[in-house]
N, C-alpha and C. Protein backbone atom coordinates (compact mmCIF):
# COMPACT_ATOMS: atom_id res chain seq x y z
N UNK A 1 -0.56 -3.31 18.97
CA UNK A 1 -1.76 -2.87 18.26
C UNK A 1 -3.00 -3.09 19.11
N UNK A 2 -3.70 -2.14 18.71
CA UNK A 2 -5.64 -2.31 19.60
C UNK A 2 -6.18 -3.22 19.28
N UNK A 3 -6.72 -4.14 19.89
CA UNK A 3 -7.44 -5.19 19.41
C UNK A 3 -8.35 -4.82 18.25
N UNK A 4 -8.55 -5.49 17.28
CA UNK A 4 -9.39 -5.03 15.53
C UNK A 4 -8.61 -4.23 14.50
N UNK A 5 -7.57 -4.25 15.02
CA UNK A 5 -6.91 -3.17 14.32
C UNK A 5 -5.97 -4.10 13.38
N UNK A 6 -6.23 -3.85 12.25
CA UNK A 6 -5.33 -4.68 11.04
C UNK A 6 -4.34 -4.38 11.07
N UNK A 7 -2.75 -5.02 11.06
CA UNK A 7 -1.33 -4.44 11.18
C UNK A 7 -0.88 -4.89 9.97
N UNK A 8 -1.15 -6.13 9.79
CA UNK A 8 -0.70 -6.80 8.51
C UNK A 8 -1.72 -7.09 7.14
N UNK A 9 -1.53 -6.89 5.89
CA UNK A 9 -2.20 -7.73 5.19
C UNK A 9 -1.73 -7.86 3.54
N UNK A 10 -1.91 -9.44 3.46
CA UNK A 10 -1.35 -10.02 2.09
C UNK A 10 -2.33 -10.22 1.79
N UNK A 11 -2.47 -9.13 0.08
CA UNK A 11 -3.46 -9.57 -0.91
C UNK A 11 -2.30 -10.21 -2.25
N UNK A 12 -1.45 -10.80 -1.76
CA UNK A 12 -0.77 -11.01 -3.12
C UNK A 12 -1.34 -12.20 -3.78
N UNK A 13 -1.51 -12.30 -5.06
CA UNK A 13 -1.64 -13.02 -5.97
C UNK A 13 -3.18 -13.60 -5.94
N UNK A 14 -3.92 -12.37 -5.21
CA UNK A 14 -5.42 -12.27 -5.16
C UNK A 14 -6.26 -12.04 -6.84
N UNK A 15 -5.89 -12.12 -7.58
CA UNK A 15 -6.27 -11.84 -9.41
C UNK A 15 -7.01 -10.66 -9.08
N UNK A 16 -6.25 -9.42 -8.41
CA UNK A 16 -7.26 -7.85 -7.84
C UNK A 16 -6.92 -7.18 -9.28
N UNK A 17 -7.50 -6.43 -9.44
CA UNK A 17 -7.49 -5.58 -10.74
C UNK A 17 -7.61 -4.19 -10.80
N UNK A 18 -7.31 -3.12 -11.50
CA UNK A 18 -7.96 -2.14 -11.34
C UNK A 18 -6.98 -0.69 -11.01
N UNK A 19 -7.44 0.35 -11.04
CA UNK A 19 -7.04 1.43 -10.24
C UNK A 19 -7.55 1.82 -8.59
N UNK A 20 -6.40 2.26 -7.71
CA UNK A 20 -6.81 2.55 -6.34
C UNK A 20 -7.53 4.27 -6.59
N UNK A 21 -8.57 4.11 -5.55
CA UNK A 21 -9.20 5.65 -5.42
C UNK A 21 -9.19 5.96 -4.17
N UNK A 22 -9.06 7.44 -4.13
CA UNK A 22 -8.60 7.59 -2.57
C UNK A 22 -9.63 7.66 -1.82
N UNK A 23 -10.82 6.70 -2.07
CA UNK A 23 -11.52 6.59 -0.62
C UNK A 23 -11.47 5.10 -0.96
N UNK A 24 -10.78 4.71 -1.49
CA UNK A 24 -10.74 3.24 -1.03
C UNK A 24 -10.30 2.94 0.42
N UNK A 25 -10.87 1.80 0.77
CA UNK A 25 -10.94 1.00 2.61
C UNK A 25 -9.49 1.14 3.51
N UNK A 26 -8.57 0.65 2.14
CA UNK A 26 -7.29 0.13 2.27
C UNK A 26 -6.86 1.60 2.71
N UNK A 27 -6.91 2.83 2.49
CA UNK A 27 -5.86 3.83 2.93
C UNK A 27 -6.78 4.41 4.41
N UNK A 28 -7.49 3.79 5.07
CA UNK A 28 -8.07 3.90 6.49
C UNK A 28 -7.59 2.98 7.05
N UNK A 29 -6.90 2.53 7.04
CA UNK A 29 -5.67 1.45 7.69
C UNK A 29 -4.69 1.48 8.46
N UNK A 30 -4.75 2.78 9.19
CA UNK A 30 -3.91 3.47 10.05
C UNK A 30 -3.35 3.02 10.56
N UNK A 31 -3.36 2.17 11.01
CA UNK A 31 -2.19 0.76 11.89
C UNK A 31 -1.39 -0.49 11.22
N UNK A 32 -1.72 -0.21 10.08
CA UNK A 32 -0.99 -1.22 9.05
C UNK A 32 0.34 -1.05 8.69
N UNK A 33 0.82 -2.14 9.02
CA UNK A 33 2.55 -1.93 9.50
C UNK A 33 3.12 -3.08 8.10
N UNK A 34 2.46 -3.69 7.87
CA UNK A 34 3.37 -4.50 6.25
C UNK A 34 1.83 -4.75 5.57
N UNK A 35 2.13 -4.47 4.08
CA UNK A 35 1.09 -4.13 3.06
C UNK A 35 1.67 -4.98 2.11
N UNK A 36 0.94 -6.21 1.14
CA UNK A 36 2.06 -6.82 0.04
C UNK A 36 0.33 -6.74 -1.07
N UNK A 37 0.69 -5.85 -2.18
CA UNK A 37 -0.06 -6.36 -2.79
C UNK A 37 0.23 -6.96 -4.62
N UNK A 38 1.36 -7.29 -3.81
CA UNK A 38 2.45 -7.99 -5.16
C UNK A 38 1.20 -9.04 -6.30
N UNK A 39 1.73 -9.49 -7.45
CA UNK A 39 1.77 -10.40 -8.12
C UNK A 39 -0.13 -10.28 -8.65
N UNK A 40 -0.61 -8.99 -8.92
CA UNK A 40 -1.63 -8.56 -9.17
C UNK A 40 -1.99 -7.72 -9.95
N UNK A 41 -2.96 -7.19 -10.86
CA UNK A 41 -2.92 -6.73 -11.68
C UNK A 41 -3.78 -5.02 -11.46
N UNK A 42 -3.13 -4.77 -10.60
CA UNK A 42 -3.50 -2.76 -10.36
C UNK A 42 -2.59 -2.24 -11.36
N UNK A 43 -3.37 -1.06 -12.05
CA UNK A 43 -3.29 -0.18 -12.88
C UNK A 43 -2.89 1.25 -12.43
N UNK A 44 -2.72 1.74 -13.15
CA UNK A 44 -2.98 3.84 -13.22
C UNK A 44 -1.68 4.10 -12.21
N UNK A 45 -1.50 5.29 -11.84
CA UNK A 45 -0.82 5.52 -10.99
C UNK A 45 -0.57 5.19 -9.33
N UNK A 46 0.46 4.83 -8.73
CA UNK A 46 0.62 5.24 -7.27
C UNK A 46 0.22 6.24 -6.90
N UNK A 47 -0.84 6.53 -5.95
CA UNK A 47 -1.55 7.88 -5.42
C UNK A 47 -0.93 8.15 -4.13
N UNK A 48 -0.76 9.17 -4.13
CA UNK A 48 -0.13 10.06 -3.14
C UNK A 48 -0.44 9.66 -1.34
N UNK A 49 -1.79 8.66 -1.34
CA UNK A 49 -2.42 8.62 0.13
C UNK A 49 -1.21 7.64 0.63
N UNK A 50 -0.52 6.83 0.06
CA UNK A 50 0.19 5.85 0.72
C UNK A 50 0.81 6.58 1.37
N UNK A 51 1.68 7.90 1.59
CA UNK A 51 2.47 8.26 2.19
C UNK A 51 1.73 8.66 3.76
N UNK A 52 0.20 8.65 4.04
CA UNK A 52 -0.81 8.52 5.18
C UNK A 52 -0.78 7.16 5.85
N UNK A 53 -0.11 6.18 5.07
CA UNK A 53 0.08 5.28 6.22
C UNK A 53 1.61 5.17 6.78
N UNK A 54 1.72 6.13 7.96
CA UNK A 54 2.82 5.81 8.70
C UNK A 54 3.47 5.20 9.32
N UNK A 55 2.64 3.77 9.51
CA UNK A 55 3.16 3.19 10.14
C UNK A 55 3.90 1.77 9.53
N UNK A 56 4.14 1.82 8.00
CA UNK A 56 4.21 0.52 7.26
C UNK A 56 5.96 0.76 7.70
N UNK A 57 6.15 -0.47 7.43
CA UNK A 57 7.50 -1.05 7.39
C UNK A 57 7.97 -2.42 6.38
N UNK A 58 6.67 -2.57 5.70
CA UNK A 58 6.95 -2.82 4.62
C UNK A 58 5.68 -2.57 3.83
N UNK A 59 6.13 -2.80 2.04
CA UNK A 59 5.30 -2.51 1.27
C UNK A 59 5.54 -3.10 0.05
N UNK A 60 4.89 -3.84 -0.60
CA UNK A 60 5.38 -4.85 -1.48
C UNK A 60 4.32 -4.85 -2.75
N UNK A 61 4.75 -3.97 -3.69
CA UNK A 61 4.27 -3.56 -4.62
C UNK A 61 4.22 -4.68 -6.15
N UNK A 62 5.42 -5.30 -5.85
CA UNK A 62 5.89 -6.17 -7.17
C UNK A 62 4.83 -6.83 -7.90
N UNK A 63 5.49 -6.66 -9.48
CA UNK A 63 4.51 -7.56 -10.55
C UNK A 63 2.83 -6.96 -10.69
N UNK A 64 2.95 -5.27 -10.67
CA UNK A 64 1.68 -5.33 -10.96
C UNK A 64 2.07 -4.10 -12.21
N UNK A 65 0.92 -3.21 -12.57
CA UNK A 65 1.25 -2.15 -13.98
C UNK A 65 1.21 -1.13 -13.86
N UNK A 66 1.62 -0.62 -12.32
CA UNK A 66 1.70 1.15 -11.49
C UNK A 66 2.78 1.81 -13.13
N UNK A 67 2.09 2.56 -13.11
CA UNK A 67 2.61 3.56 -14.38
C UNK A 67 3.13 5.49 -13.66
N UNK A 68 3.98 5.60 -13.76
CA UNK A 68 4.36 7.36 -13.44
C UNK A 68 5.29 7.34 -12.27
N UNK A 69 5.27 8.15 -12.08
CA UNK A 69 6.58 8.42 -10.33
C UNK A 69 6.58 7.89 -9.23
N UNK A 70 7.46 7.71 -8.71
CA UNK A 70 6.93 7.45 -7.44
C UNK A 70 6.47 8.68 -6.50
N UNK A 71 5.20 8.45 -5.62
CA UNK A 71 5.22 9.38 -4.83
C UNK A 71 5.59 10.27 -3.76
N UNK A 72 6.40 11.36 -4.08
CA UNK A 72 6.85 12.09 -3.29
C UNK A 72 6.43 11.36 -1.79
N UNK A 73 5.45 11.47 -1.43
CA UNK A 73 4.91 11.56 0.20
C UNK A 73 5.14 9.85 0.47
N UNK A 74 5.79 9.39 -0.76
CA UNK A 74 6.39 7.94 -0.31
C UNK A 74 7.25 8.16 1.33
N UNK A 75 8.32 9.53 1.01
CA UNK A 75 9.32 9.90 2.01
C UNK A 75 8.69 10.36 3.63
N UNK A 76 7.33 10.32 3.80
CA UNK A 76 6.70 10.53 4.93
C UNK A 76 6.83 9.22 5.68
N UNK A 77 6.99 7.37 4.73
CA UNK A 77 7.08 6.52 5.55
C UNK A 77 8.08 6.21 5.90
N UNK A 78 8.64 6.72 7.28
CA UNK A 78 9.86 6.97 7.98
C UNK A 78 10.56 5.94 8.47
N UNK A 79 9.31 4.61 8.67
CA UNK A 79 9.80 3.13 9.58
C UNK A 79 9.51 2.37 8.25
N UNK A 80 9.76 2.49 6.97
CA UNK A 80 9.68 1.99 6.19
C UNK A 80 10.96 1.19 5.85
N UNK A 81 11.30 -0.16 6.18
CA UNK A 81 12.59 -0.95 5.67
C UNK A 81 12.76 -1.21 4.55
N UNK A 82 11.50 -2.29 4.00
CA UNK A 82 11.13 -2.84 2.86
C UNK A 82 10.71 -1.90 1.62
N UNK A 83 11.18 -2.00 0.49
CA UNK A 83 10.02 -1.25 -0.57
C UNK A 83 10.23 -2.22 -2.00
């Protein structure tokens, strides 16, 4: 990775709240290779931008209140091990 460039980051069990919007910070993260934002309380649906970060290999969703499908463009993260 380029130096500044975030690869990793644990927000788990941060008391975060809420619904994601797609100009939130987090999906300009282009180099982010494991994402955990387990044990938190996000709402509304999984939005479609996650499948824009290509480079995760993991993603750690657990224990929060994502409601509806999963997203199709989930299948764009190709080096994805973890889900």
């Amino acid at each position: 990775a380029k130096s500044g460039e975030v690869i990793e980051l644990d927000l788990s069990c941060s008391c975060l709240r809420g619904r994601f919007h797609s100009k939130t910070s987090l999906f300009r993260l282009e180099s982010i290779r494991s994402l955990d934002l387990s044990r938190n309380q996000f709402t509304g649906q999984i939005l479609s931008w996650i499948g824009n970060l290509s480079h995760l290999t993991s993603l750690n969703l657990f224990d929060n209140q994502f409601v509806g499908q999963i997203p199709t463009s989930i299948g764009n993260l190709s080096h994805l091990t973890s889900l």
